[in-house]
Protein backbone atom coordinates (compact mmCIF):
# COMPACT_ATOMS: atom_id res chain seq x y z
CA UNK A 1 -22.31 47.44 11.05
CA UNK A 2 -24.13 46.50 14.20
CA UNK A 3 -26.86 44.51 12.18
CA UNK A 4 -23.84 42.44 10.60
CA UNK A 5 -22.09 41.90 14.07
CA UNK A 6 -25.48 40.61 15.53
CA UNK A 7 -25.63 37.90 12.81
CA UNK A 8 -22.48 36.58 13.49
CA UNK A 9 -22.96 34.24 16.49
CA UNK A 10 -26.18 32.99 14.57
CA UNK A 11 -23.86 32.23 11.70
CA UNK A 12 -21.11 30.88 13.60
CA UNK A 13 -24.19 28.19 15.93
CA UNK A 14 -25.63 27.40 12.28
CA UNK A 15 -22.21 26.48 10.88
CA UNK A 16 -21.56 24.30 14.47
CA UNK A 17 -24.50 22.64 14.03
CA UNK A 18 -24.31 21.61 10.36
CA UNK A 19 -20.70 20.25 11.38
CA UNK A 20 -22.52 17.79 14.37
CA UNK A 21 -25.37 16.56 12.33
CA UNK A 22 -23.27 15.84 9.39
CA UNK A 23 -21.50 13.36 12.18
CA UNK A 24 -24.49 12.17 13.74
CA UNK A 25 -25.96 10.74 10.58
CA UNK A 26 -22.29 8.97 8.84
CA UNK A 27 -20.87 5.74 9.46
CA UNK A 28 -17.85 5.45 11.34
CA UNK A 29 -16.93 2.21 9.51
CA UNK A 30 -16.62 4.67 6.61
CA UNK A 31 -13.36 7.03 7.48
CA UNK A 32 -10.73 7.18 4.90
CA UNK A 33 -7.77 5.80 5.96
CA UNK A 34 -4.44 7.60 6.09
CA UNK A 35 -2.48 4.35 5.10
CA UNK A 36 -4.44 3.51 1.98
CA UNK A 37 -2.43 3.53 -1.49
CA UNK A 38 0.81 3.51 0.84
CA UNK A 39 3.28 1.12 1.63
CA UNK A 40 2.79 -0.98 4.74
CA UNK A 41 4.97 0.44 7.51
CA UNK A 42 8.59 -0.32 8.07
CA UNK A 43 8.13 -3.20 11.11
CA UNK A 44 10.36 -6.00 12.47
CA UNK A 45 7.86 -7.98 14.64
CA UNK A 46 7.77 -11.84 15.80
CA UNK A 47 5.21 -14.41 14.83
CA UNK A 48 2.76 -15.25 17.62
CA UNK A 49 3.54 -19.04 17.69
CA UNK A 50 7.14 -19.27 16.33
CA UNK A 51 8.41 -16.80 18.32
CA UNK A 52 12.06 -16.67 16.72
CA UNK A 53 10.72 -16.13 13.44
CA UNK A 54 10.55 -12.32 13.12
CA UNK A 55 8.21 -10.95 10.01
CA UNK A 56 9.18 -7.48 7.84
CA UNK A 57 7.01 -5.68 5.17
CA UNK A 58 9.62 -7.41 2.56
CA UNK A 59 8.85 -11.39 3.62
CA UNK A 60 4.79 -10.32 2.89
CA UNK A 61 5.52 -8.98 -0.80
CA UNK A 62 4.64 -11.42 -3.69
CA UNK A 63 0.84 -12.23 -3.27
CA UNK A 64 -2.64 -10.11 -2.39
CA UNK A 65 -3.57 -10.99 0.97
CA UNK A 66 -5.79 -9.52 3.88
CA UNK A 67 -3.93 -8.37 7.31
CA UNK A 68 -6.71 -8.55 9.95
CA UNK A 69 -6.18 -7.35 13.23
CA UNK A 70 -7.72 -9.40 15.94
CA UNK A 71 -7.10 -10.60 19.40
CA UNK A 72 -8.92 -13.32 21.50
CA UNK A 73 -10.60 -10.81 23.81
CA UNK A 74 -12.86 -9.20 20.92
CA UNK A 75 -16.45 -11.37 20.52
CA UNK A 76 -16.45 -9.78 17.39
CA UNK A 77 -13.01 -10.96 15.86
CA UNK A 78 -14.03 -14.34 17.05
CA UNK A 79 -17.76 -14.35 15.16
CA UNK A 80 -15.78 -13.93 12.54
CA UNK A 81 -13.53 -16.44 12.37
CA UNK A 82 -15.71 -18.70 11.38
CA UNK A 83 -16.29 -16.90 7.94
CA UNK A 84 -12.68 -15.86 7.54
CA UNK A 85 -11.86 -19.97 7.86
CA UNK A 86 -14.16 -20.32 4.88
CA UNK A 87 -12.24 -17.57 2.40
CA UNK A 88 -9.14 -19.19 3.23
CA UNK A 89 -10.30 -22.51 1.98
CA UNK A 90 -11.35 -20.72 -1.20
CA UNK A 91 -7.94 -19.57 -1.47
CA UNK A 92 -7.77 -16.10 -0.13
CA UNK A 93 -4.45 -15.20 1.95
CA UNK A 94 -5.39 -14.03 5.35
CA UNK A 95 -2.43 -13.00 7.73
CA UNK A 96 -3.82 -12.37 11.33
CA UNK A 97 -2.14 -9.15 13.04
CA UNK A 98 -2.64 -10.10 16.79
CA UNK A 99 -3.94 -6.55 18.66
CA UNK A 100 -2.79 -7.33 22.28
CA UNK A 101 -4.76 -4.82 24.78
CA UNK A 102 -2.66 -2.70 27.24
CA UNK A 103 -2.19 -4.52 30.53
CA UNK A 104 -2.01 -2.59 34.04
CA UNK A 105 1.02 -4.05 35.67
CA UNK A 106 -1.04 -3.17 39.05
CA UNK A 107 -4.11 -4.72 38.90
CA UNK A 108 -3.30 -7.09 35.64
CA UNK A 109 -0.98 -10.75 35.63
CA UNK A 110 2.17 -9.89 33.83
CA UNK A 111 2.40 -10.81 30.31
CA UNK A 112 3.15 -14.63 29.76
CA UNK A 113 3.65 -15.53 26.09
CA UNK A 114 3.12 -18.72 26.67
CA UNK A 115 -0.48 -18.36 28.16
CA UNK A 116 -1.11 -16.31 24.97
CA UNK A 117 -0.19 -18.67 22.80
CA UNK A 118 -2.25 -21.27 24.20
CA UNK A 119 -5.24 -18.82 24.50
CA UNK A 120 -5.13 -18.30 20.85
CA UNK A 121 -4.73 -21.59 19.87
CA UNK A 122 -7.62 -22.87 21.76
CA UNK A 123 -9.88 -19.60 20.11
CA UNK A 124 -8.73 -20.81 16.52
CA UNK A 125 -9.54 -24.98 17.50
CA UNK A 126 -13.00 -23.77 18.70
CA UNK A 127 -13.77 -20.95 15.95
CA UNK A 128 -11.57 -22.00 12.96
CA UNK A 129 -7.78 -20.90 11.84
CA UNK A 130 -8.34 -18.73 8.89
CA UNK A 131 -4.40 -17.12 9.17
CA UNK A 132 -1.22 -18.61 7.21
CA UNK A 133 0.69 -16.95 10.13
CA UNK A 134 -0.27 -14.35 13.12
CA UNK A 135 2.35 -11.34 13.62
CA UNK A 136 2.41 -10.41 17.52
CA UNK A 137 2.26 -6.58 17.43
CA UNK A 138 2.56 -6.16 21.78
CA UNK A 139 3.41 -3.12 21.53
CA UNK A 140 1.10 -1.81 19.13
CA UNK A 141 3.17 0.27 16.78
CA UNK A 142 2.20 -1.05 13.83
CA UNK A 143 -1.07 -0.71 14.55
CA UNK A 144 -1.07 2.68 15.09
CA UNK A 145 1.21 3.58 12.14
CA UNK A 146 -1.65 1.61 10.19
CA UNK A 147 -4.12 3.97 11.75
CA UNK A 148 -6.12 1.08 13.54
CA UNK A 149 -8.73 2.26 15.99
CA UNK A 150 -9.70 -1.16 17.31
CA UNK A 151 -10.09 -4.65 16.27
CA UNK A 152 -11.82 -6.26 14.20
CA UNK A 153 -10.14 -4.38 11.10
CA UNK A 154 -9.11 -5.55 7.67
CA UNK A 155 -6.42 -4.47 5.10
CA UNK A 156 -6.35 -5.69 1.79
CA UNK A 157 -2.80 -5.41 1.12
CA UNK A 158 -1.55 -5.98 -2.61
CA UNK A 159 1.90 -7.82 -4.21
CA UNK A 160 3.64 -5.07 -3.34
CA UNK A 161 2.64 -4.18 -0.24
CA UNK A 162 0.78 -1.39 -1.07
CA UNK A 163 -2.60 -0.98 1.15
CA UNK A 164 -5.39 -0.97 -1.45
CA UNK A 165 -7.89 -0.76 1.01
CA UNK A 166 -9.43 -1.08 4.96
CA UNK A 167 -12.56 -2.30 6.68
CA UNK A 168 -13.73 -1.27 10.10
CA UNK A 169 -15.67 -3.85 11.80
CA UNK A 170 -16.21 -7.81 10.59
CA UNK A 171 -16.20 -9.55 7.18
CA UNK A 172 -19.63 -11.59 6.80
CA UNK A 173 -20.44 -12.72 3.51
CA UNK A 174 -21.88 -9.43 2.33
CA UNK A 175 -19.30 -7.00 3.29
CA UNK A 176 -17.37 -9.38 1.46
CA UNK A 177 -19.05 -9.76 -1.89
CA UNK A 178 -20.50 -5.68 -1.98
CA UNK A 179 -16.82 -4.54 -0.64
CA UNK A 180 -13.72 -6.51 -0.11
CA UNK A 181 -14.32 -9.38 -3.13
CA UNK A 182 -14.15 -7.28 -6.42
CA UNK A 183 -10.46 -5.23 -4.76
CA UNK A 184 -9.07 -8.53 -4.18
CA UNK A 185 -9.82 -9.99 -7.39
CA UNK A 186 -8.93 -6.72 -8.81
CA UNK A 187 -5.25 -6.61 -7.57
CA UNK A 188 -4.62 -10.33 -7.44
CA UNK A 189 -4.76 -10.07 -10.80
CA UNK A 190 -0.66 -10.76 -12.32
């Protein structure tokens, strides 16, 4: 009994360490997402430049189209634009979901729409407009309830606003063809 005792902290460090190199050596970009093959959450938010015009799950049902969350502050959402202007002119539906960072109201300007606005329209003149629309999420809820970690991210959300699938990190050309190309033909398909 006191052989089998000994073994046990050696079992339990062996165990431990299996857990951390199996994390060391995956790819974050990889994590299964908790929204996929569900509805998109129930939301009621406004539309970055038309302020009045408030967008709901039900207005986005009809056509297969990409919801990628960006914001003006990322380098790496705005590298992308570029590419994401180019699948849009090839017909692909690309809604932008505008990730607004948490402001300080000590050290940070208070939050002026306007000066938003005007930010991201000068981002999309200088790096292309890939979006039919852009849905101001400020407060971040939907977001979260999407399970988004950070911008840039990508859903591929189909006709009936089920989420068929999500991408961490930027579409280039070959994330697109190897990932994102064969699930949108797939369920844009009538």
């Amino acid at each position: 009994m006191r052989k089998l005792f000994f073994y046990v902290p050696l079992a339990l460090f062996l165990l431990l360490t299996v857990f951390l190199l199996s994390g060391l050596f995956s790819d974050p970009r990889e994590r299964e997402s908790a929204s996929l093959n569900k509805a998109l959450p129930e939301f009621a938010l406004a539309d970055l430049m038309q302020p009045q015009h408030i967008w709901t799950p039900e207005q986005l049902h009809g056509e297969t189209f990409l919801l990628n969350v960006w914001g003006t502050w990322c380098p790496t959402c705005n590298a992308e634009l570029g590419y994401l202007t180019e699948l849009r002119k090839q017909g692909v539906k690309i809604v932008g979901l505008y990730y607004e960072l948490p402001r300080d109201p000590t050290f940070d300007a208070p939050f002026s729409l306007k000066a938003l606005q005007q930010d991201v329209a000068q981002k999309l003149q200088q790096n292309g407009d890939p979006y039919q629309f852009n849905i101001l999420d400020l407060e971040r809820r939907l977001s979260l309830d999407l399970g988004v970690s950070g911008a840039p991210e990508t859903f591929l959300i189909d006709s009936n606003g089920i989420v068929r699938a999500h991408h961490i990190g930027d579409i280039n050309p070959q994330i697109w063809r190897a990932k994102l190309a064969p699930l949108y033909q797939q369920w844009s398909q009538p």
